[in-house]
Structures are given as structure tokens and as C-alpha cells.
Protein backbone atom coordinates (compact mmCIF):
# COMPACT_ATOMS: atom_id res chain seq x y z
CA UNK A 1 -2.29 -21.06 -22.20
CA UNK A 2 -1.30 -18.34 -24.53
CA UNK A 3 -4.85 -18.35 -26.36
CA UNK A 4 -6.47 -17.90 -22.69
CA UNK A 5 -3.86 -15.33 -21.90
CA UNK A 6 -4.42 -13.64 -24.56
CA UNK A 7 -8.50 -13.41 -24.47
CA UNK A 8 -8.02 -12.26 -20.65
CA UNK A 9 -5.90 -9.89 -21.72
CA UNK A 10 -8.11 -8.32 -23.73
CA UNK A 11 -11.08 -8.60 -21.15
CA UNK A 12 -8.76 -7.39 -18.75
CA UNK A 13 -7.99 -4.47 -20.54
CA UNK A 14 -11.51 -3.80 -21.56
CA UNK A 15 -12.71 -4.17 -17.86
CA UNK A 16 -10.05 -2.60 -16.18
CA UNK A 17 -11.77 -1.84 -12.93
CA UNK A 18 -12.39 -5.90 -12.34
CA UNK A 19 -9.45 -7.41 -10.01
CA UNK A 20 -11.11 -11.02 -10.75
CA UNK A 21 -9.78 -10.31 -14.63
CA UNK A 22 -6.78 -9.10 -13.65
CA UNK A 23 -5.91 -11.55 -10.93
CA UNK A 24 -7.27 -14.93 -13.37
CA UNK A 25 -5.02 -13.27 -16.52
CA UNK A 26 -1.72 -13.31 -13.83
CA UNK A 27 -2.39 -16.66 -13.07
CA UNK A 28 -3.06 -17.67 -16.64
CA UNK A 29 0.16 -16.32 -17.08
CA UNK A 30 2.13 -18.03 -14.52
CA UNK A 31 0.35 -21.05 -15.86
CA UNK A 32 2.26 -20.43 -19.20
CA UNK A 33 5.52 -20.05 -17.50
CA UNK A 34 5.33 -16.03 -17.94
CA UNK A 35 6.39 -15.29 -14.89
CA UNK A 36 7.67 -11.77 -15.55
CA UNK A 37 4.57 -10.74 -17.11
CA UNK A 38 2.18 -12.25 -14.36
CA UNK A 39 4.00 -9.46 -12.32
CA UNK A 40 1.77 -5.99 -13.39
CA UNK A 41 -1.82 -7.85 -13.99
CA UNK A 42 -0.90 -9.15 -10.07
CA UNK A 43 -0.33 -5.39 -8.78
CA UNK A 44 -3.50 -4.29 -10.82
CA UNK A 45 -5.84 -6.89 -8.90
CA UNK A 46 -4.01 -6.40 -5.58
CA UNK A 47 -4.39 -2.47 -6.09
CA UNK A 48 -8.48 -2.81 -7.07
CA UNK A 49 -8.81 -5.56 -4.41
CA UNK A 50 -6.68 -6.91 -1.77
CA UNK A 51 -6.64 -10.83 -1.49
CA UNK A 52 -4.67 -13.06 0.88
CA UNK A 53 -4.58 -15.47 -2.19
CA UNK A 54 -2.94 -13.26 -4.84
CA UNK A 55 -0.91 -11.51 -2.37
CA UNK A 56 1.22 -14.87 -1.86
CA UNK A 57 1.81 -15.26 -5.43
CA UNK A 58 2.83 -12.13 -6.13
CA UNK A 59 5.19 -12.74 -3.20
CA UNK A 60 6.51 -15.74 -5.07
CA UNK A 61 6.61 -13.67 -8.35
CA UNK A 62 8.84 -11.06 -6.79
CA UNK A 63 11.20 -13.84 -5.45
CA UNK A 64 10.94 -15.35 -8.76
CA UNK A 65 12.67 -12.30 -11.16
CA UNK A 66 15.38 -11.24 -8.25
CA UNK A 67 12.84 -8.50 -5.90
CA UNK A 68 13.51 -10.77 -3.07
CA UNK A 69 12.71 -7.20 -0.72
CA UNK A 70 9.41 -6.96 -2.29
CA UNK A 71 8.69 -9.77 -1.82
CA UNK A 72 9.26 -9.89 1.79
CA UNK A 73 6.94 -7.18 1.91
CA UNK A 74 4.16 -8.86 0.66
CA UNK A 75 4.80 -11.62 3.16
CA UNK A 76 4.68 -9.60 6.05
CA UNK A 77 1.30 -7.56 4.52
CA UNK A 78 0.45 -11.10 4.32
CA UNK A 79 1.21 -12.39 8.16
CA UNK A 80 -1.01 -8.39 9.29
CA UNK A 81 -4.15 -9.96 6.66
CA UNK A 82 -4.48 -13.63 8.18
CA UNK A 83 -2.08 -15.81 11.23
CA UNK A 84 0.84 -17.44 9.69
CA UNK A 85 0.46 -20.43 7.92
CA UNK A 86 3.96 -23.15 7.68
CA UNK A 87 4.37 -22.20 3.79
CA UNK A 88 4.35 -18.52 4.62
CA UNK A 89 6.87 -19.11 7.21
CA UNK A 90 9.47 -21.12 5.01
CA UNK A 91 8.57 -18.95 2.42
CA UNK A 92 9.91 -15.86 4.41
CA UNK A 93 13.32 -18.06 5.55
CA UNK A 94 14.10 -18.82 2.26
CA UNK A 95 13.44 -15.01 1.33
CA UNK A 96 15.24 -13.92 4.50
CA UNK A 97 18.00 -16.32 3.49
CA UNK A 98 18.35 -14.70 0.38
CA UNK A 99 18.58 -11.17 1.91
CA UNK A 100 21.66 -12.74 3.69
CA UNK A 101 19.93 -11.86 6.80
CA UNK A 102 20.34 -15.89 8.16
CA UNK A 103 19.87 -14.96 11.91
CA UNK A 104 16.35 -14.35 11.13
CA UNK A 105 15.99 -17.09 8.33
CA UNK A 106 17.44 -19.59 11.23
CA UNK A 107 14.30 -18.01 13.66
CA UNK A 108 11.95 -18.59 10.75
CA UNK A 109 12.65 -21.92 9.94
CA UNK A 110 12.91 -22.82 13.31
CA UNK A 111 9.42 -21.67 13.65
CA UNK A 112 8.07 -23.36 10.98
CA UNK A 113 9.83 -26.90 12.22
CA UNK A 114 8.10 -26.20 15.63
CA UNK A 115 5.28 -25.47 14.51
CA UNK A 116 4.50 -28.85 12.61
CA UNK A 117 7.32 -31.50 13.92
């Protein structure tokens, strides 16, 4: 993974107006277990182009290194761009849990178990 990082890194950087670069170099990088660094190629593709797909990870990459607010946010931009799916809605109660707001994680999760019993 770090070769292929690495190479799309440099693409990436050479073609800085392509969100496919930026977006396949943040997943390389989560790949490699660089979860930090998956963080600013993620906000580069999401700023050039905004996808449903890259907007969940970066939602789990904010969770992941302790923005658990972020990435709330990206979950609800998320819930506005397509309906709801089950991992979206455990994915905000756990976030919600973590925000120590556990009325609404409760709401959530019930949700999600009602949703698909």
C-alpha cells in the first residue's frame, strides 16, 4: 500500500483539480492503516466533488482520530444527499453515543432495530 500511496500521491498532487485522485489516494491510505492522513486527500475530493460514497468515510475518519462532531456532520449532509440507510443510522447512535447525547443515540438505534428486525 505505501508504493500505491505514494504514486497517487504524486498524481494527486500533479492533478490537483481531479477528486477521483484524491478520493482513490484517501482510500489507498486507509487501506494502509493511515487513517490520519486519509483525512485531507478526503476533504480535497469532497470539496472538488461531492459523493455519497466518500462522504461516509470521511464520516468514519472523523470518528476515527476523536472529531466525533464532524463527523456527525457529515452524517447528517449524508441523510439531506440520499434516505437513510441501517449503517448510517447505527453509525450516527454510536456517534451520538459518543457525544453523550444517549436520548438521541437510544432514538437512533431504535430506528435502525425497527427498521430491519
Amino acid at each position: 500500500w505505501t508504493v500505491a500511496a505514494a504514486a497517487l500521491g504524486r498524481f494527486a498532487a500533479e492533478n490537483r483539480w481531479d477528486a477521483e485522485a484524491h478520493g482513490m489516494l484517501a482510500l489507498e491510505l486507509l487501506q494502509g492503516g493511515k487513517t490520519q492522513a486519509a483525512l485531507d486527500p478526503l476533504d480535497r475530493a469532497l470539496r472538488l466533488s461531492e459523493r455519497a460514497d466518500w462522504l461516509r468515510q470521511r464520516a468514519l475518519v472523523r470518528f476515527a482520530v476523536g472529531n466525533p462532531t464532524a463527523a456527525l456532520a457529515d452524517c447528517d449532509r449524508l441523510a439531506e444527499m440520499q434516505p437513510p440507510d441501517d449503517d448510517l443510522v447505527l453509525m450516527r447512535s454510536v456517534i451520538l453515543g459518543a457525544l453523550s447525547r444517549h436520548h438521541d443515540a437510544e432514538k437512533e438505534l431504535t430506528r435502525a432495530i425497527t427498521a430491519s428486525p
